[in-house]
C-alpha atoms as a PDB file:
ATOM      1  CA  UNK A   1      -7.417 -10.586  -2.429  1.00  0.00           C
ATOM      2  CA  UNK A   2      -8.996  -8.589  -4.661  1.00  0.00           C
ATOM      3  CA  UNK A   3      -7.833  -4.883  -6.589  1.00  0.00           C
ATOM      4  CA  UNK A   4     -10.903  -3.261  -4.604  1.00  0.00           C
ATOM      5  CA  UNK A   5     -10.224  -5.022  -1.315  1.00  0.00           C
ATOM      6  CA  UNK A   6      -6.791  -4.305  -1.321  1.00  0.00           C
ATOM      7  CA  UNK A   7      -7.769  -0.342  -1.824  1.00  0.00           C
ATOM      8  CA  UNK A   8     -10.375  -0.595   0.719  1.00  0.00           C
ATOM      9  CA  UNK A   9      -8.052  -1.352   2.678  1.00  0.00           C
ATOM     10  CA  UNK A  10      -5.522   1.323   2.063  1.00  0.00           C
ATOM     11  CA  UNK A  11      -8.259   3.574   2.573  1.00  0.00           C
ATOM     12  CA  UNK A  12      -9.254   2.292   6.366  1.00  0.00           C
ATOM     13  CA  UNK A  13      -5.174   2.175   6.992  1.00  0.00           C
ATOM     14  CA  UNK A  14      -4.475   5.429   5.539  1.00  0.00           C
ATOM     15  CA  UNK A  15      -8.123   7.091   7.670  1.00  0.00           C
ATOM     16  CA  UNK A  16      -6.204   5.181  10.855  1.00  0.00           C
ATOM     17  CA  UNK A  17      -2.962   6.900  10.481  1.00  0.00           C
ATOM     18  CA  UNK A  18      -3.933  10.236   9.120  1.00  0.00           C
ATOM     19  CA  UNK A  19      -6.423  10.505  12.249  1.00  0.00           C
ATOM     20  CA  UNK A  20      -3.594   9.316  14.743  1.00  0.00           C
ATOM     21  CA  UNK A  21      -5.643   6.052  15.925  1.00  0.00           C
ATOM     22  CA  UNK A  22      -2.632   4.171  16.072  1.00  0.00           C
ATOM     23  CA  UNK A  23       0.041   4.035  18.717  1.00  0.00           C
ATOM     24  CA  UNK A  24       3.864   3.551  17.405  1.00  0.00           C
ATOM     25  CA  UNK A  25       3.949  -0.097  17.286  1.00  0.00           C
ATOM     26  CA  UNK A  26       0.623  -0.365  15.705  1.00  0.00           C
ATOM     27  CA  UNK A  27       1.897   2.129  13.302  1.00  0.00           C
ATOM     28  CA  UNK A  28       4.755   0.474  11.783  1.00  0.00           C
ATOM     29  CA  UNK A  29       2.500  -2.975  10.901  1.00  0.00           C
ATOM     30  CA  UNK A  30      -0.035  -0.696   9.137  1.00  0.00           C
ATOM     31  CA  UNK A  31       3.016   1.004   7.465  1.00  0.00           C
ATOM     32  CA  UNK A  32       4.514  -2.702   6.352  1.00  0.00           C
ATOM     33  CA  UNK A  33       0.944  -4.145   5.610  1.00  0.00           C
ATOM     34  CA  UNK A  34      -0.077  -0.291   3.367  1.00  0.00           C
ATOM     35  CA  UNK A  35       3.937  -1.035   1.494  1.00  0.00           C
ATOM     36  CA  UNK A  36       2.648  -4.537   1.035  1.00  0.00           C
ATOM     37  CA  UNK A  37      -0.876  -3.447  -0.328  1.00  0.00           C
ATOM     38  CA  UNK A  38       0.452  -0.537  -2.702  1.00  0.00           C
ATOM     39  CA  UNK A  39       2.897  -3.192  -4.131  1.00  0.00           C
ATOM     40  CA  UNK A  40       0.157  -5.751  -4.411  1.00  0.00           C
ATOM     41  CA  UNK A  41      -1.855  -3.162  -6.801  1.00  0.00           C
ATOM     42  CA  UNK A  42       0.523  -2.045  -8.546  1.00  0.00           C
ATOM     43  CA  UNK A  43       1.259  -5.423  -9.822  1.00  0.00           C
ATOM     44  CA  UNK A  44      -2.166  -5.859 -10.335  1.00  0.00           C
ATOM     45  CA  UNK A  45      -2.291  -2.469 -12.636  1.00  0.00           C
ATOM     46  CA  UNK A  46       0.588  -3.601 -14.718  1.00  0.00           C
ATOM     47  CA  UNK A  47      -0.813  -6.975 -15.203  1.00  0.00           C
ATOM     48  CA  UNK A  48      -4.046  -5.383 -16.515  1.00  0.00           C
ATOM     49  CA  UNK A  49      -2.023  -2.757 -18.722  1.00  0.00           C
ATOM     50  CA  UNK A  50      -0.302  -5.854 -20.703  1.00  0.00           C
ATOM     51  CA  UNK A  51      -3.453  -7.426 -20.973  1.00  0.00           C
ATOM     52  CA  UNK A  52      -4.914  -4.449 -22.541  1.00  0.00           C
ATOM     53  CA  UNK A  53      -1.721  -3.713 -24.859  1.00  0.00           C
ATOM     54  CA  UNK A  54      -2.061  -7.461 -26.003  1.00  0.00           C
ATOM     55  CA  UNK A  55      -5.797  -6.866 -26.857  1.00  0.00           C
ATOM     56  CA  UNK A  56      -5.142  -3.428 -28.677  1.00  0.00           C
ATOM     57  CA  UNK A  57      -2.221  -4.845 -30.552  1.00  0.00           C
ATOM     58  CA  UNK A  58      -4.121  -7.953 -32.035  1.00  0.00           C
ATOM     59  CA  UNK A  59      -7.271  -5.764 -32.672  1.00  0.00           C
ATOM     60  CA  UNK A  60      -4.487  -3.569 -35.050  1.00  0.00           C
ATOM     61  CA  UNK A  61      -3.684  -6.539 -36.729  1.00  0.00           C
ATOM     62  CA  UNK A  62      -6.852  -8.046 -37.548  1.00  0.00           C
END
């Protein structure tokens, strides 16, 4: 999965639950799958802040 499709998919969870579409059990799984989403792009965001750190730093010491 991809940054973008793992946002587009917060998006169509987050429309679902903000415009009560979902009954209480379907509600918790698109609580656990959003958790797992948010976690999976936030690693994704950290990975891309080292990378850019690591390019900035060896740019400084060129």
């Amino acid at each position: 999965m991809t940054y973008s499709e793992a946002v587009k998919r917060l998006e169509q969870l987050t429309a679902s639950i903000e415009q009560g579409q979902l009954d209480i059990d379907k509600l918790s799984e698109a609580l656990k799958e959003a958790r797992q989403l948010l976690d999976f792009c936030k690693e994704k965001l950290g990975a891309a802040e080292q990378d850019v750190n690591k390019i900035l730093q060896t740019d400084g010491q060129e």
